[in-house]
PDB file of N, CA and C in Angstrom:
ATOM      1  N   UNK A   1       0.858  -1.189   0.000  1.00  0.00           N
ATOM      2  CA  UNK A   1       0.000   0.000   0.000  1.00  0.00           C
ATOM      3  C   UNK A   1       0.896   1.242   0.000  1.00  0.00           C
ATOM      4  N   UNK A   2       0.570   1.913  -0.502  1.00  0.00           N
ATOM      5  CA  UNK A   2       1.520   3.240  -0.681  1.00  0.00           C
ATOM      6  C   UNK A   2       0.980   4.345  -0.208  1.00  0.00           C
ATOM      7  N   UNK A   3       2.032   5.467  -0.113  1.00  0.00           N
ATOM      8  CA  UNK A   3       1.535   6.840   1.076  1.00  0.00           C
ATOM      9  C   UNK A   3       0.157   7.379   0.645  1.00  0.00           C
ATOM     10  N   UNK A   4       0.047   7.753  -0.597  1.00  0.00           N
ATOM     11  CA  UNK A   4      -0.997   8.626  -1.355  1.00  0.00           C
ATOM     12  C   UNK A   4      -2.050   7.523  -0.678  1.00  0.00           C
ATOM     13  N   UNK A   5      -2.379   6.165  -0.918  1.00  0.00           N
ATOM     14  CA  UNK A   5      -3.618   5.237  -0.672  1.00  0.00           C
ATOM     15  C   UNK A   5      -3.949   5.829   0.690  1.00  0.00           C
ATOM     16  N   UNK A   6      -2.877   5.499   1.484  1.00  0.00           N
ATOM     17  CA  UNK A   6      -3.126   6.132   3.228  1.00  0.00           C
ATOM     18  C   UNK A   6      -4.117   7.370   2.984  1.00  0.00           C
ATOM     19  N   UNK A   7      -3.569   8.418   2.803  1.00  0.00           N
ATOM     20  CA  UNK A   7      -3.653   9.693   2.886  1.00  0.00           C
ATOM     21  C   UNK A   7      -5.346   9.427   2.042  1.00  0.00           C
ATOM     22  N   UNK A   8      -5.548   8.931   0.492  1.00  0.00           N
ATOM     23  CA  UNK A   8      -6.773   9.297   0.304  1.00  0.00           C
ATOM     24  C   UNK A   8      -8.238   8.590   1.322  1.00  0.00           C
ATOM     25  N   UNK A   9      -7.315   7.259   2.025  1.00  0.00           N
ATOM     26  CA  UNK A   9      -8.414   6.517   2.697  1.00  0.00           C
ATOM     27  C   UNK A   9      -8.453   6.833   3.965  1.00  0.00           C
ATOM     28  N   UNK A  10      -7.742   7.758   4.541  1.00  0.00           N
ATOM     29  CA  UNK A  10      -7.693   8.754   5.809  1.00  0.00           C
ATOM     30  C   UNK A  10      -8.944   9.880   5.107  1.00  0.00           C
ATOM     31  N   UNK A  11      -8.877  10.539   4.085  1.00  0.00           N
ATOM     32  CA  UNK A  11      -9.407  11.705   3.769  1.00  0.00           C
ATOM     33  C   UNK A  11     -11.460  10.974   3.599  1.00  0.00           C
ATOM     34  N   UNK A  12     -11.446   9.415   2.376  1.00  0.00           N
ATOM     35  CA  UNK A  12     -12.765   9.234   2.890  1.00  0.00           C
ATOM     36  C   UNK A  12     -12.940   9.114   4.098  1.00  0.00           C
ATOM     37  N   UNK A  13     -12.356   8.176   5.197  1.00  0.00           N
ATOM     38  CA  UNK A  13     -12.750   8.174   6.597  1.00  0.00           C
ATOM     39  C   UNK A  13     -13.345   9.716   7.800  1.00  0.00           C
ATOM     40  N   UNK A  14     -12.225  10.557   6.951  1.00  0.00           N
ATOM     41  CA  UNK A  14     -12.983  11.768   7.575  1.00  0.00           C
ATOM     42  C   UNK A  14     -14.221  12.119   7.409  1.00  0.00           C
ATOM     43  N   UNK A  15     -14.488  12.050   6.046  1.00  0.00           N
ATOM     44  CA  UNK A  15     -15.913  12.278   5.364  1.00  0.00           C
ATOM     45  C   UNK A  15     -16.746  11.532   5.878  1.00  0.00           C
ATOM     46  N   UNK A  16     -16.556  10.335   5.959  1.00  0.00           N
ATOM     47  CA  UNK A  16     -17.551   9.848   6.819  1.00  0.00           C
ATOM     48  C   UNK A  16     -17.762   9.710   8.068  1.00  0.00           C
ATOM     49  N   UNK A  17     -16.968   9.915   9.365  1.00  0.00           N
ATOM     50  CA  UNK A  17     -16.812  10.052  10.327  1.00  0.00           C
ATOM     51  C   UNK A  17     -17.611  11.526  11.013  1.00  0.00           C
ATOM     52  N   UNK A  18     -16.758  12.790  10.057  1.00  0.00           N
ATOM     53  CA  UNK A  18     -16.969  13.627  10.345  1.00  0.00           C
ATOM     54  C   UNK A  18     -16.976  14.713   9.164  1.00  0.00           C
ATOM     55  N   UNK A  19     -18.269  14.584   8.748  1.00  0.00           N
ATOM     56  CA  UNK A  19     -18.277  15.796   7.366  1.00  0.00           C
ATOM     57  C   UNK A  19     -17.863  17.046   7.283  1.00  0.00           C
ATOM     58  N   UNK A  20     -17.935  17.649   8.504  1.00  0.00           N
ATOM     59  CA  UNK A  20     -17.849  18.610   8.948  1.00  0.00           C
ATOM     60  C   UNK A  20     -16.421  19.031   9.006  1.00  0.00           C
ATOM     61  N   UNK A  21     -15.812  17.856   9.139  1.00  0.00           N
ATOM     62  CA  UNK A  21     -14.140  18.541   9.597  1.00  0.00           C
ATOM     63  C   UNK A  21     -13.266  19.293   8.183  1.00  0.00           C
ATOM     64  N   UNK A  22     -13.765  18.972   7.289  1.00  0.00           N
ATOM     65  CA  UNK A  22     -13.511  18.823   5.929  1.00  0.00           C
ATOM     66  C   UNK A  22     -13.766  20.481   5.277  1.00  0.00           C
ATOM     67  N   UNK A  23     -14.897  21.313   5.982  1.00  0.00           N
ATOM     68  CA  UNK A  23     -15.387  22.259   5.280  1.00  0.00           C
ATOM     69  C   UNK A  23     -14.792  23.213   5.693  1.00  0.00           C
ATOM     70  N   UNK A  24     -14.666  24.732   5.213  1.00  0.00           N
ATOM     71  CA  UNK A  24     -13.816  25.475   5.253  1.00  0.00           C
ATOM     72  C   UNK A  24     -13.574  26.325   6.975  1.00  0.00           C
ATOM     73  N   UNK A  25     -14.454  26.068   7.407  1.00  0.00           N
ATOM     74  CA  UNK A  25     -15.216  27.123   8.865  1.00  0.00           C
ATOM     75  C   UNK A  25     -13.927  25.864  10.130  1.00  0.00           C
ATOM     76  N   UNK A  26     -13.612  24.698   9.515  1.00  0.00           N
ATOM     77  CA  UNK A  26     -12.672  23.688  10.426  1.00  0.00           C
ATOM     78  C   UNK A  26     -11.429  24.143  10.042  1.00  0.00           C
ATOM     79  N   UNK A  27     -10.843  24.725   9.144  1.00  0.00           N
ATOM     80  CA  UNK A  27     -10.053  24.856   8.849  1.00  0.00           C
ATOM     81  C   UNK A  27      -9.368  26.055   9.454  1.00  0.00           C
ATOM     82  N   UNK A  28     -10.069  27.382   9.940  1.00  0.00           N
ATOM     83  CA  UNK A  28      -9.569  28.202  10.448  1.00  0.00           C
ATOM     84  C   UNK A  28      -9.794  28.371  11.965  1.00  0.00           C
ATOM     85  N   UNK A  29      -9.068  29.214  12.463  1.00  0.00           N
ATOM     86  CA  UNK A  29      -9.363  28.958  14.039  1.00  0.00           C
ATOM     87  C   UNK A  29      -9.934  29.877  14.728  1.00  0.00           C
ATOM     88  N   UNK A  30     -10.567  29.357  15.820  1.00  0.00           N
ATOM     89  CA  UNK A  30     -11.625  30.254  16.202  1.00  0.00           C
ATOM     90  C   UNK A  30     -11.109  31.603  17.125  1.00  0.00           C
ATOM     91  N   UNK A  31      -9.885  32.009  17.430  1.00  0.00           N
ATOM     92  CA  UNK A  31      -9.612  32.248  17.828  1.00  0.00           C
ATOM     93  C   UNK A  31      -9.292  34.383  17.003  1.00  0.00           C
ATOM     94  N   UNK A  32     -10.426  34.973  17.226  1.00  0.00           N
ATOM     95  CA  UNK A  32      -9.931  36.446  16.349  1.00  0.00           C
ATOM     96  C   UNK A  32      -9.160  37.097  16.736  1.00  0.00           C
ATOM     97  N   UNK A  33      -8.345  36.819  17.629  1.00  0.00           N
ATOM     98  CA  UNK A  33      -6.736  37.149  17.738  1.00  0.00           C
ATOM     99  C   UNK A  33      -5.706  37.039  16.617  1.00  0.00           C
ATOM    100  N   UNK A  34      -5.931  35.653  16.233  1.00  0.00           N
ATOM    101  CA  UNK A  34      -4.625  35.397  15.138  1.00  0.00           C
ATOM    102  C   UNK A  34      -5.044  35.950  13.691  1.00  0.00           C
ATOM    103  N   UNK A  35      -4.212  36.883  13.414  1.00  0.00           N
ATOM    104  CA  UNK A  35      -3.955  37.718  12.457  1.00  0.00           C
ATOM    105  C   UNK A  35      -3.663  36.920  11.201  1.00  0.00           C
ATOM    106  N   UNK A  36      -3.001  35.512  11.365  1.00  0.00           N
ATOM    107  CA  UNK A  36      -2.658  35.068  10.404  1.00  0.00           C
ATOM    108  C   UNK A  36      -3.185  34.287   9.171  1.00  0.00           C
ATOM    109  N   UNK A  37      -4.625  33.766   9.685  1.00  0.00           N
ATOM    110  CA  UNK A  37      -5.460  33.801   8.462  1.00  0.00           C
ATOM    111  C   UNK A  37      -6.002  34.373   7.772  1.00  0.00           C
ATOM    112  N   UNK A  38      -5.121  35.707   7.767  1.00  0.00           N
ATOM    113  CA  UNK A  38      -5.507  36.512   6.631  1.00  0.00           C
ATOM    114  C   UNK A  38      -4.207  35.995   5.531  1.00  0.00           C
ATOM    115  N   UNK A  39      -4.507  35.721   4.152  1.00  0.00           N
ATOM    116  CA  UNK A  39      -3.288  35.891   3.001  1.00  0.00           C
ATOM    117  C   UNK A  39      -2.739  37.101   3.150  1.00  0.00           C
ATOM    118  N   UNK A  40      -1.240  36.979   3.814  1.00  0.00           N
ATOM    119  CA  UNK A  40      -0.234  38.066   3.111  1.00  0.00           C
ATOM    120  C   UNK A  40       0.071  38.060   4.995  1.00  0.00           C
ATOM    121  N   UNK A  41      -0.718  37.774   5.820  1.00  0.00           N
ATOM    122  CA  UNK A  41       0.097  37.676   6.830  1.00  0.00           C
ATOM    123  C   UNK A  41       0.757  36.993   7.782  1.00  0.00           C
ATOM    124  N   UNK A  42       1.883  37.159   7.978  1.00  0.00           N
ATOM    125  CA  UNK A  42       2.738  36.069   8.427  1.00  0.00           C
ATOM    126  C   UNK A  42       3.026  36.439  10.133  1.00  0.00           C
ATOM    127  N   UNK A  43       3.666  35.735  10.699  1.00  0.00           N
ATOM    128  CA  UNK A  43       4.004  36.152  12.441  1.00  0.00           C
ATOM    129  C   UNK A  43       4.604  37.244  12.653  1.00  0.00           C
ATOM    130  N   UNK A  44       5.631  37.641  11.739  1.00  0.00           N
ATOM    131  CA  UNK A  44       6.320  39.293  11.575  1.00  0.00           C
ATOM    132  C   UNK A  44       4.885  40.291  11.291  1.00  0.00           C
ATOM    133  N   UNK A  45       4.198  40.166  10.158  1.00  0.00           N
ATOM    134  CA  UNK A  45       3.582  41.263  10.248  1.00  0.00           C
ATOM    135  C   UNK A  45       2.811  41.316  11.092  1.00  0.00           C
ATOM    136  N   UNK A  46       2.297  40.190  11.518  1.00  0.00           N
ATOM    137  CA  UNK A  46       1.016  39.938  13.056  1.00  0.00           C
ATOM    138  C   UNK A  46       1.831  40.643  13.883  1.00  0.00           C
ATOM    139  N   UNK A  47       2.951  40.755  14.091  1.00  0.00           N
ATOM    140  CA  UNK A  47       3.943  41.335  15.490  1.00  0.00           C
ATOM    141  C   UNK A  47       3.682  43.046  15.168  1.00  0.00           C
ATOM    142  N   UNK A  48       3.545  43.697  14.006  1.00  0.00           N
ATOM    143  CA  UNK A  48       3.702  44.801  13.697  1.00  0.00           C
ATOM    144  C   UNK A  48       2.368  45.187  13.632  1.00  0.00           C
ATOM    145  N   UNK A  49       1.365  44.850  13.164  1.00  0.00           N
ATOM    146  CA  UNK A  49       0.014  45.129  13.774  1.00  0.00           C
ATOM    147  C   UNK A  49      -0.388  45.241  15.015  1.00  0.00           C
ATOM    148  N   UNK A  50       0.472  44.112  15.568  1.00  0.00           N
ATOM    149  CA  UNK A  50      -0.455  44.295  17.190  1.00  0.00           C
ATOM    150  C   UNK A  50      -0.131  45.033  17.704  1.00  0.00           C
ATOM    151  N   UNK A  51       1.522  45.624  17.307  1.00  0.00           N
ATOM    152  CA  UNK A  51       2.188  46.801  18.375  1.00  0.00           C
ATOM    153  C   UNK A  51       1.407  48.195  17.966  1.00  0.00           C
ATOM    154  N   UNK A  52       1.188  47.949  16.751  1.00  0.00           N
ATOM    155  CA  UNK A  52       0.255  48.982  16.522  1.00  0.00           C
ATOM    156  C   UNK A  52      -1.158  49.111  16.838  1.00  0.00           C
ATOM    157  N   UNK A  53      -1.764  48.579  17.515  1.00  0.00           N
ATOM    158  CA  UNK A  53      -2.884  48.409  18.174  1.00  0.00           C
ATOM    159  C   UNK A  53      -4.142  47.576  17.332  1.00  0.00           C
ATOM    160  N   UNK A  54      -3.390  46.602  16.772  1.00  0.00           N
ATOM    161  CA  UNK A  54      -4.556  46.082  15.159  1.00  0.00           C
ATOM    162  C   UNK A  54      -4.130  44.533  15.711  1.00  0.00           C
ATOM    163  N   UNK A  55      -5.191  44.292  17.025  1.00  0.00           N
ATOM    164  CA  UNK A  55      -4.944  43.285  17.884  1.00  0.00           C
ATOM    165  C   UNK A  55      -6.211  41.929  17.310  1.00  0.00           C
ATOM    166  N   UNK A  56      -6.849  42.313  16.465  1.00  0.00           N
ATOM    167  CA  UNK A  56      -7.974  41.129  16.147  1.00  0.00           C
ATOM    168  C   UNK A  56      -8.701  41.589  14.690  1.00  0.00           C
ATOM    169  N   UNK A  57      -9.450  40.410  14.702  1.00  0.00           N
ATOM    170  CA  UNK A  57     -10.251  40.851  12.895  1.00  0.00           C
ATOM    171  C   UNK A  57     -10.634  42.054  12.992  1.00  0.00           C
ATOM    172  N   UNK A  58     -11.647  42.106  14.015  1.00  0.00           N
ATOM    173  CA  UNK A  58     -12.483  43.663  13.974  1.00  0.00           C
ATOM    174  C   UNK A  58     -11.189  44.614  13.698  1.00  0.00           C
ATOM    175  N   UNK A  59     -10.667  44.440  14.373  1.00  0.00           N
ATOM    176  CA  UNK A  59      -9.330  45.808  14.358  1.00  0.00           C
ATOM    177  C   UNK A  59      -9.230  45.748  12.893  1.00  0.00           C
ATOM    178  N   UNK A  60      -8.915  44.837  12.149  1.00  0.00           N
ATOM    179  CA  UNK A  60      -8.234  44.948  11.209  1.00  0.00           C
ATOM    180  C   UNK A  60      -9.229  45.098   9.590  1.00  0.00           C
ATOM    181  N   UNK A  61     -10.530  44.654  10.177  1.00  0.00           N
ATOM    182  CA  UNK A  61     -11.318  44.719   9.288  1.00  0.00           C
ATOM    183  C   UNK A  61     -11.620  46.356   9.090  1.00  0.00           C
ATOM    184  N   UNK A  62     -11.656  47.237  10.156  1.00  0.00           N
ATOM    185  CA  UNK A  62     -11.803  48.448  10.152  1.00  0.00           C
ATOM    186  C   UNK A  62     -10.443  49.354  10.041  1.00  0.00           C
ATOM    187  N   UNK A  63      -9.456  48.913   9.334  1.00  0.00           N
ATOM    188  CA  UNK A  63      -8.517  49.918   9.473  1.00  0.00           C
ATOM    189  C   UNK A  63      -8.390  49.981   7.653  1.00  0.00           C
ATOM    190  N   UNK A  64      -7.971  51.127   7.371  1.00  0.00           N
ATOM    191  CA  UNK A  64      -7.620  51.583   6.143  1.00  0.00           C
ATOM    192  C   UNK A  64      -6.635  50.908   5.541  1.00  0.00           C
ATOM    193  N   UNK A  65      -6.717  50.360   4.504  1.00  0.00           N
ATOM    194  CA  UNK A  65      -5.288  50.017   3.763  1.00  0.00           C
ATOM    195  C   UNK A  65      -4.427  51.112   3.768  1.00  0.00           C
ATOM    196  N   UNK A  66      -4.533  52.120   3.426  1.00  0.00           N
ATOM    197  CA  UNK A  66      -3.428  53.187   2.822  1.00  0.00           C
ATOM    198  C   UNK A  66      -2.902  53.477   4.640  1.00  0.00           C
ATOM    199  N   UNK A  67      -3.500  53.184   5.381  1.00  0.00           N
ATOM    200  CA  UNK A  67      -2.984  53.349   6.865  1.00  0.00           C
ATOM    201  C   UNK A  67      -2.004  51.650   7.159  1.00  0.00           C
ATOM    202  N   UNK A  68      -2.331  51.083   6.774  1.00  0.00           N
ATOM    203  CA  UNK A  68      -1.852  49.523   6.866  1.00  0.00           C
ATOM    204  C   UNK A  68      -0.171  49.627   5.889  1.00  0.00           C
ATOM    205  N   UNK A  69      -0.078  50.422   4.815  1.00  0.00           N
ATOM    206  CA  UNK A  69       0.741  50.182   3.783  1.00  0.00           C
ATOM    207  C   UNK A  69       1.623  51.213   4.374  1.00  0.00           C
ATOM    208  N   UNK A  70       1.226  52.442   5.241  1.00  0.00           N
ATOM    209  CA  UNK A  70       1.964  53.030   5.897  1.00  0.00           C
ATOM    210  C   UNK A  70       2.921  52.751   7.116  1.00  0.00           C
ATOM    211  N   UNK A  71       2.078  52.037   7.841  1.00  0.00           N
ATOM    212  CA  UNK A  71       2.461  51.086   8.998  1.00  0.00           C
ATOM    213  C   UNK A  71       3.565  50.214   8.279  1.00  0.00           C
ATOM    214  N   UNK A  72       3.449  49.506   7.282  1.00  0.00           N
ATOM    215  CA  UNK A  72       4.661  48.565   6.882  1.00  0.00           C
ATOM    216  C   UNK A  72       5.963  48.864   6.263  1.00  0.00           C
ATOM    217  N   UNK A  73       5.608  50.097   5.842  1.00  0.00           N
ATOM    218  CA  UNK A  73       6.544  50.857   5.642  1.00  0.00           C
ATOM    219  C   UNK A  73       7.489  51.515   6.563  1.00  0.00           C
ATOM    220  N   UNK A  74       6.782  52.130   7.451  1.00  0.00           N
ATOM    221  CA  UNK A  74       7.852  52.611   8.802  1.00  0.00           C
ATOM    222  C   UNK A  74       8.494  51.666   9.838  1.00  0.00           C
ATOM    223  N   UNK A  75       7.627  50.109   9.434  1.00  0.00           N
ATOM    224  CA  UNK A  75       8.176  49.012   9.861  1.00  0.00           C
ATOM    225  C   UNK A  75       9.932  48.631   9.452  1.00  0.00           C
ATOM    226  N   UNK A  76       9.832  48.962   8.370  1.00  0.00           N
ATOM    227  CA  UNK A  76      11.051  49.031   7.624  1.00  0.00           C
ATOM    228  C   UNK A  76      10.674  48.415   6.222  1.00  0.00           C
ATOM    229  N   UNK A  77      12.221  48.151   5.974  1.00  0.00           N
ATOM    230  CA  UNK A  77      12.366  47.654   4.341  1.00  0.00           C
ATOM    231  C   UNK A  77      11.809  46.088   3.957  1.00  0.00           C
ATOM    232  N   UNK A  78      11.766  45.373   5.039  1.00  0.00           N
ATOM    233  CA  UNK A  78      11.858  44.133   4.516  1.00  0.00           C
ATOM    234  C   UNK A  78      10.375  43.525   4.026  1.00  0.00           C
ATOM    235  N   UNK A  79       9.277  44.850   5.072  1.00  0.00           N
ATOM    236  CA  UNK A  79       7.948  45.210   5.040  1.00  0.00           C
ATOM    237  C   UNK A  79       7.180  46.122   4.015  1.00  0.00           C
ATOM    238  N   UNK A  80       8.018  46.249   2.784  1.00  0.00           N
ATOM    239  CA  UNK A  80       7.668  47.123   1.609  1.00  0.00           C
ATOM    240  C   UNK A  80       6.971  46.529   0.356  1.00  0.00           C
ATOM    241  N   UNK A  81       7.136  45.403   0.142  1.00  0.00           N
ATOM    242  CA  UNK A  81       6.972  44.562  -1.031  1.00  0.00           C
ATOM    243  C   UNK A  81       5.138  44.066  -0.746  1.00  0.00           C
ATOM    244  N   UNK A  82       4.874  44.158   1.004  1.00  0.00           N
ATOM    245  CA  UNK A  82       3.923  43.942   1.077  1.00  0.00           C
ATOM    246  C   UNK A  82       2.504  44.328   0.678  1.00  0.00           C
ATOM    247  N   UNK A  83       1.314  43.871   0.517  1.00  0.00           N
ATOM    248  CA  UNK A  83       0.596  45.248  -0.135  1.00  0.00           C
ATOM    249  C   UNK A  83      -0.828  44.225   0.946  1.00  0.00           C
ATOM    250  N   UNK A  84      -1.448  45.473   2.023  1.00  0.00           N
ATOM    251  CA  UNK A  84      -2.578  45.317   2.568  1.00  0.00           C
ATOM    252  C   UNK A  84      -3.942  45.120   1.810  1.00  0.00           C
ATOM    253  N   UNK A  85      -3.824  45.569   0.750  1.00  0.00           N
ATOM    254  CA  UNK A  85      -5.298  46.224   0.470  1.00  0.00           C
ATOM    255  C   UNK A  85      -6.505  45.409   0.620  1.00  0.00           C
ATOM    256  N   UNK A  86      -6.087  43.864   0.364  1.00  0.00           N
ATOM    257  CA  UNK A  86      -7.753  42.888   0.634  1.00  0.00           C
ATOM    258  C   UNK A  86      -7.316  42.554   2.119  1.00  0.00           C
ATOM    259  N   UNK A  87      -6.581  42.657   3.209  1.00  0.00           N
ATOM    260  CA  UNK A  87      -6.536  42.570   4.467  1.00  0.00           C
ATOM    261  C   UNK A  87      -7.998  42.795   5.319  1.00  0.00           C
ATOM    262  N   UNK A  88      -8.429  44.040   5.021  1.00  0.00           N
ATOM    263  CA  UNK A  88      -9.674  44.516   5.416  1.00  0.00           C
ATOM    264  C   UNK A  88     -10.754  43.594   5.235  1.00  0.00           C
ATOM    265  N   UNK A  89     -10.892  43.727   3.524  1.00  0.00           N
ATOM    266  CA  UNK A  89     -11.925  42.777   2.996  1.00  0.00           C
ATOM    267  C   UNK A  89     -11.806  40.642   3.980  1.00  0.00           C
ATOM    268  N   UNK A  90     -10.505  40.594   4.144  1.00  0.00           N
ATOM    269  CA  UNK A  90     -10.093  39.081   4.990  1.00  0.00           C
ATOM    270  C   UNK A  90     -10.662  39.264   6.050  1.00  0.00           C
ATOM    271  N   UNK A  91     -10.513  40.060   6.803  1.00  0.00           N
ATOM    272  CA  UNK A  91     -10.479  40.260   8.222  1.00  0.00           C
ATOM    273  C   UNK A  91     -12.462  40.466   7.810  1.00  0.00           C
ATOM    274  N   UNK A  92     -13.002  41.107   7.646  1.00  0.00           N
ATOM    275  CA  UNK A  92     -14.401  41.100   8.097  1.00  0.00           C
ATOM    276  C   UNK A  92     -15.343  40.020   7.240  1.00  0.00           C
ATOM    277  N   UNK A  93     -14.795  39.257   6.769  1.00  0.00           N
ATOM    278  CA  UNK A  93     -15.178  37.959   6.045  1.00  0.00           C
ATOM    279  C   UNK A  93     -14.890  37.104   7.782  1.00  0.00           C
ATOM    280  N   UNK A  94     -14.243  37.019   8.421  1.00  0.00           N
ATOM    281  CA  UNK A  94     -13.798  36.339   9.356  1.00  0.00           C
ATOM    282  C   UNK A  94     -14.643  36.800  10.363  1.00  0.00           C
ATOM    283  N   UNK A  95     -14.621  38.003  10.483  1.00  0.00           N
ATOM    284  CA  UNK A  95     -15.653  38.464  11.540  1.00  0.00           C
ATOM    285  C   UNK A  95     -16.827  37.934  11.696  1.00  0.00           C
ATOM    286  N   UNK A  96     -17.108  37.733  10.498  1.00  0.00           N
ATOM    287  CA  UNK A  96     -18.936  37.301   9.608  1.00  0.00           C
ATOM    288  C   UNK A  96     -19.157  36.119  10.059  1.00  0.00           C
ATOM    289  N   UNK A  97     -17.892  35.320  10.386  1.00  0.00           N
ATOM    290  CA  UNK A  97     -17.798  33.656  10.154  1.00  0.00           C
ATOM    291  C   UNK A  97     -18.397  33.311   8.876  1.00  0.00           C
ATOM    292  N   UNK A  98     -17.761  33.631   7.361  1.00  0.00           N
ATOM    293  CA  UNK A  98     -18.451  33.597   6.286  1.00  0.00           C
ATOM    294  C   UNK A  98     -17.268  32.775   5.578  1.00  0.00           C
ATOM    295  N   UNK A  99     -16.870  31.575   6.377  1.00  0.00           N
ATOM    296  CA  UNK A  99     -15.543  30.873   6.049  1.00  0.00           C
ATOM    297  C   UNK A  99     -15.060  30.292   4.570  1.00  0.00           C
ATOM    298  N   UNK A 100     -16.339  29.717   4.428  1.00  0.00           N
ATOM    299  CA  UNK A 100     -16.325  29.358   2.946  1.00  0.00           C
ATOM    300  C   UNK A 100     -16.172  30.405   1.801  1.00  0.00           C
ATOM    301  N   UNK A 101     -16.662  31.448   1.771  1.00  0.00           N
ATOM    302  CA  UNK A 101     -16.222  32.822   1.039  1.00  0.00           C
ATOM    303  C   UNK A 101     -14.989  33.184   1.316  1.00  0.00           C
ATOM    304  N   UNK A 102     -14.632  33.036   2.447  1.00  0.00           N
ATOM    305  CA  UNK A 102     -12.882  33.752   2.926  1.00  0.00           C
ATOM    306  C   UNK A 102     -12.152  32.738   2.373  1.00  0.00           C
ATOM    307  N   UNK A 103     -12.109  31.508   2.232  1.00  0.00           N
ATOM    308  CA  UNK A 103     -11.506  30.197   1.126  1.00  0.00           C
ATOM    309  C   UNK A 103     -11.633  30.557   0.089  1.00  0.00           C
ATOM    310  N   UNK A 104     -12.421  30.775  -0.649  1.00  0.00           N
ATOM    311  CA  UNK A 104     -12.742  31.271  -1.902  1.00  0.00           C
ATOM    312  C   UNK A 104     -12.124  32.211  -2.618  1.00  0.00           C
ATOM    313  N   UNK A 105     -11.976  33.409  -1.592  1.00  0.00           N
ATOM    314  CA  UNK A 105     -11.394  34.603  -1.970  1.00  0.00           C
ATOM    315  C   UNK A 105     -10.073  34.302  -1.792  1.00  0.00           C
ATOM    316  N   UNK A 106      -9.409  33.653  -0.454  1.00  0.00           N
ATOM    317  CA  UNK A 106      -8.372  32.942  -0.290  1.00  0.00           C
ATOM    318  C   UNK A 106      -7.213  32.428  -1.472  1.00  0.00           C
ATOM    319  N   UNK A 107      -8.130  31.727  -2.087  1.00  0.00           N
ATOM    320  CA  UNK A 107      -7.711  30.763  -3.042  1.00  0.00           C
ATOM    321  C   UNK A 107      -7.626  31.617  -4.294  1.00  0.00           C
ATOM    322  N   UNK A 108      -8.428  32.210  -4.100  1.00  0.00           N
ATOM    323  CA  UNK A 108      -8.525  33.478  -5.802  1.00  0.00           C
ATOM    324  C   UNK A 108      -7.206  34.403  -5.677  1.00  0.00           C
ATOM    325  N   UNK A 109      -6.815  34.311  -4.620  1.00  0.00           N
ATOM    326  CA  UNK A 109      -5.745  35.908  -4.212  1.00  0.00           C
ATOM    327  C   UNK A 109      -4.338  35.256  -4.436  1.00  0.00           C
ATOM    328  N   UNK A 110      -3.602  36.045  -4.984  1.00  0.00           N
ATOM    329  CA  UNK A 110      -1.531  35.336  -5.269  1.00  0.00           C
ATOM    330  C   UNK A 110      -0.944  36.534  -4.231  1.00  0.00           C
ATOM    331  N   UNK A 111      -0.489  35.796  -3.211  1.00  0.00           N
ATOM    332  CA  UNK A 111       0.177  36.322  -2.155  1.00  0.00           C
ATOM    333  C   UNK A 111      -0.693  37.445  -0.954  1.00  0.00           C
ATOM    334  N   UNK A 112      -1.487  37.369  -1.702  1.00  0.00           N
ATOM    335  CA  UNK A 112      -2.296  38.447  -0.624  1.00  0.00           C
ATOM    336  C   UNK A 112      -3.337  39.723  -1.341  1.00  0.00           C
ATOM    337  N   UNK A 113      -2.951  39.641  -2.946  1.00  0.00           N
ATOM    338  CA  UNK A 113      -3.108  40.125  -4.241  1.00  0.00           C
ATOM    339  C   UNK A 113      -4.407  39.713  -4.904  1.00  0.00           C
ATOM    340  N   UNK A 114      -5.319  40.660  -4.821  1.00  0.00           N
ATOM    341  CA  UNK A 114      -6.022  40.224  -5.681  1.00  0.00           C
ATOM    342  C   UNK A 114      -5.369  40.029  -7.687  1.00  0.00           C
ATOM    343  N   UNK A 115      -5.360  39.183  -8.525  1.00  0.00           N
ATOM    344  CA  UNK A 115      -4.851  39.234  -9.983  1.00  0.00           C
ATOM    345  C   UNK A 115      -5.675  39.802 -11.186  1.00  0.00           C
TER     346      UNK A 115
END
């Protein structure tokens, strides 16, 4: 039996066990602290938000991009390449618990970018 067989007959067993674990709302955590299921943010920029007072979704769903792109900038250089702008739009998709749309959009976005 080979790895892939495991892995796909682990994946029906979930399905049938537990349908639920599978759909997009299991996948993220319940927790609106962590910054990081938003695309484009990683534990560095979560560190630079929070010092800046952009401590949860709500925070972040309500803050301005052009205020966000500023913030990463005075962060320094390594924080320039970044670009906030669907951050907002992530963050109050999360708020919503509208998980399956935040996958969606997720999956549509290259690096954090809408294309």
């Amino acid at each position: 039996e080979d790895y892939k067989d495991i892995d796909n007959r682990n994946v029906a067993e979930i399905k049938t066990d537990d349908p639920d674990a599978l759909k997009a709302s299991a996948v993220f955590p319940k927790n609106n602290n962590d910054l990081k299921i938003i695309e484009g943010v990683g534990p560095k920029i979560e560190k630079v938000l929070k010092k800046d007072g952009i401590k949860s979704w709500s925070d972040l769903a309500a803050a301005d991009p052009a205020n966000l792109k500023e913030l990463l900038l005075t962060a320094g250089d390594r924080y320039r390449m970044h670009n906030p702008t669907t951050w907002p739009k992530q963050a109050q998709l999360a708020v919503d618990g509208a998980w399956e749309e935040l996958k969606e959009y997720q999956d549509y976005l290259k690096g954090g970018r809408e294309v």
